[in-house]
C-alpha atoms as a PDB file:
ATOM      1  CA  UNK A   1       8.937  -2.800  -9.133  1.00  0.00           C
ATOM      2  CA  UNK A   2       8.747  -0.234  -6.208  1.00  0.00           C
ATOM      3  CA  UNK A   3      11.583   0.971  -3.707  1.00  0.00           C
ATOM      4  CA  UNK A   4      11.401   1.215  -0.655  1.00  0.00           C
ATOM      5  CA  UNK A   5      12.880   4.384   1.079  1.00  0.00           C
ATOM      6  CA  UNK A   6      14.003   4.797   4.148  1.00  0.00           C
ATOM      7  CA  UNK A   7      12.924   8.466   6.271  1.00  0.00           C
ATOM      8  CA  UNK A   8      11.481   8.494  10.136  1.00  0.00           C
ATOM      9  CA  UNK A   9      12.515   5.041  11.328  1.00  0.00           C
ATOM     10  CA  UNK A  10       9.903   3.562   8.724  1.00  0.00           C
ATOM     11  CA  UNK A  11      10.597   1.928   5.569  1.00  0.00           C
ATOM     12  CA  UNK A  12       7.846   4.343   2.815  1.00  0.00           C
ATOM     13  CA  UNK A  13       6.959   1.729  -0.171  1.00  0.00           C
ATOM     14  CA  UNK A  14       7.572   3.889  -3.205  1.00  0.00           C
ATOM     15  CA  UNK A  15       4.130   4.578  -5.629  1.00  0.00           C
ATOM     16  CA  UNK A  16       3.660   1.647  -7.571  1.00  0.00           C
ATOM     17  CA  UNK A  17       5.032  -1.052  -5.088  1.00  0.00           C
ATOM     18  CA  UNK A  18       2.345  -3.931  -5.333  1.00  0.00           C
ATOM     19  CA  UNK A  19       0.432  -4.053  -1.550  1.00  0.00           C
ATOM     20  CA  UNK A  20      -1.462  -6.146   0.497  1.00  0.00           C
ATOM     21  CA  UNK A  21      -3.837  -4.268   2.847  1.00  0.00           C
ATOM     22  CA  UNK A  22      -4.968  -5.342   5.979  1.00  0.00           C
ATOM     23  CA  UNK A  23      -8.734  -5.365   5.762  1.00  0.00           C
ATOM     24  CA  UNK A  24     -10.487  -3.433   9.086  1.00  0.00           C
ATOM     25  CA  UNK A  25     -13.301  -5.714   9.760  1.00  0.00           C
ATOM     26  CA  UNK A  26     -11.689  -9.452   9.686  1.00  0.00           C
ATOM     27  CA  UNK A  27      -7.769  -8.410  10.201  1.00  0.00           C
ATOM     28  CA  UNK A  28      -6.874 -10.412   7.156  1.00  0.00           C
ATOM     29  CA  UNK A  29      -4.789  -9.294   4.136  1.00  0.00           C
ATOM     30  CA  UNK A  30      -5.952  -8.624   0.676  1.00  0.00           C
ATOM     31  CA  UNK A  31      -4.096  -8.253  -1.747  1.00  0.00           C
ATOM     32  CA  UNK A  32      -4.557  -5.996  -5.245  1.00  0.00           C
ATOM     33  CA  UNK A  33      -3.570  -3.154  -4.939  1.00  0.00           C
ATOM     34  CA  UNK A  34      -0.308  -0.499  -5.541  1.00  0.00           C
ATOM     35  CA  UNK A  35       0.923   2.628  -4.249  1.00  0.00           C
ATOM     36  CA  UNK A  36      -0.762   5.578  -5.862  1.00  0.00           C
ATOM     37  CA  UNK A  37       0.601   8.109  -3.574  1.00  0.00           C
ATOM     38  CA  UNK A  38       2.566   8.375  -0.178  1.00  0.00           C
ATOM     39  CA  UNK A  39       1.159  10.402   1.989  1.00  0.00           C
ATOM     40  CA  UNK A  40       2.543  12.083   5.922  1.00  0.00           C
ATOM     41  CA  UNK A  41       0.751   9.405   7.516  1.00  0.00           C
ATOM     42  CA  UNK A  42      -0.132   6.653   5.073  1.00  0.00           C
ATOM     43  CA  UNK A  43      -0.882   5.688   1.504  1.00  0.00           C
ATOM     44  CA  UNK A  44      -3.063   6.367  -1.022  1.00  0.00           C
ATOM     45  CA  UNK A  45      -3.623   2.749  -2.699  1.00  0.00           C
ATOM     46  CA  UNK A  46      -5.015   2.452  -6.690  1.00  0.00           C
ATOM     47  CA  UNK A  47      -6.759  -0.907  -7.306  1.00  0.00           C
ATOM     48  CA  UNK A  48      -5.075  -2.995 -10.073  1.00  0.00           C
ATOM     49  CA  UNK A  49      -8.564  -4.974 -11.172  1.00  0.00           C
ATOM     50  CA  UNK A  50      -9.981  -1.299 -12.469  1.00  0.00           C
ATOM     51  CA  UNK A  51      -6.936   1.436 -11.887  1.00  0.00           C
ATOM     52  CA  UNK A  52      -9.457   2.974 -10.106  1.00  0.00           C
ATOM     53  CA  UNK A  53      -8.243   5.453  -6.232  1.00  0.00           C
ATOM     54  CA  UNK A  54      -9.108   3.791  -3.366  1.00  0.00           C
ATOM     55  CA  UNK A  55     -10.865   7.560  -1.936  1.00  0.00           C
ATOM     56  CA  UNK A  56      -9.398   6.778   1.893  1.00  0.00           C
ATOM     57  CA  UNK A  57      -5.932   6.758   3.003  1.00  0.00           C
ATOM     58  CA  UNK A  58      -4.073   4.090   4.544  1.00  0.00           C
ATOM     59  CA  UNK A  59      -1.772   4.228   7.542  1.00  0.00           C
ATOM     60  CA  UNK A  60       1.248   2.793   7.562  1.00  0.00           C
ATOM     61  CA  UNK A  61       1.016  -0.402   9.292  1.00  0.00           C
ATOM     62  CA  UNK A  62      -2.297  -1.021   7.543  1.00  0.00           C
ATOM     63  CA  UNK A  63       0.042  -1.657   4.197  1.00  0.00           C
ATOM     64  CA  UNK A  64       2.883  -4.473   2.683  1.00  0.00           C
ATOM     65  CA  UNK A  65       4.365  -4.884   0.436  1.00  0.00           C
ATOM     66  CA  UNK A  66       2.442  -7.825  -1.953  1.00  0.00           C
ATOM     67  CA  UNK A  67       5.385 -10.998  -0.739  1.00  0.00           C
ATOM     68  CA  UNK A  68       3.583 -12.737  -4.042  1.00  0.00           C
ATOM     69  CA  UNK A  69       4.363  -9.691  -6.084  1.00  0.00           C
ATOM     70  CA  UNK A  70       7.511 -11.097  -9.198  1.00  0.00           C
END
């Protein structure tokens, strides 16, 4: 599916790379979600259940790619 690229020491998931998020109140990771854009210090993530813009970024370390993902 998505790429990753390489640029600043950190590997950038390319937009549509299936993601897992790591949620800010329990720590845990959720999964869902893609790459809708990549932004200078995070992501932008869409949700797959509705297509729908998550309206806050994520950082970088807040965001994997989905290890379930085919």
């Amino acid at each position: 599916m998505g790429e990753a690229a390489s640029g600043g020491g950190t590997d950038v998931l390319a937009v549509d790379t299936p993601v897992v998020v790591r949620t800010r109140y329990l720590g845990s990771w959720t999964g869902g979600f893609v790459v809708a854009e990549v932004l200078d210090d995070g992501y932008r993530l869409r949700r797959l259940s509705d297509g729908a813009e998550v309206p806050q970024g994520f950082g970088f370390s807040a965001v994997r790619a989905d290890p379930d993902a085919v």
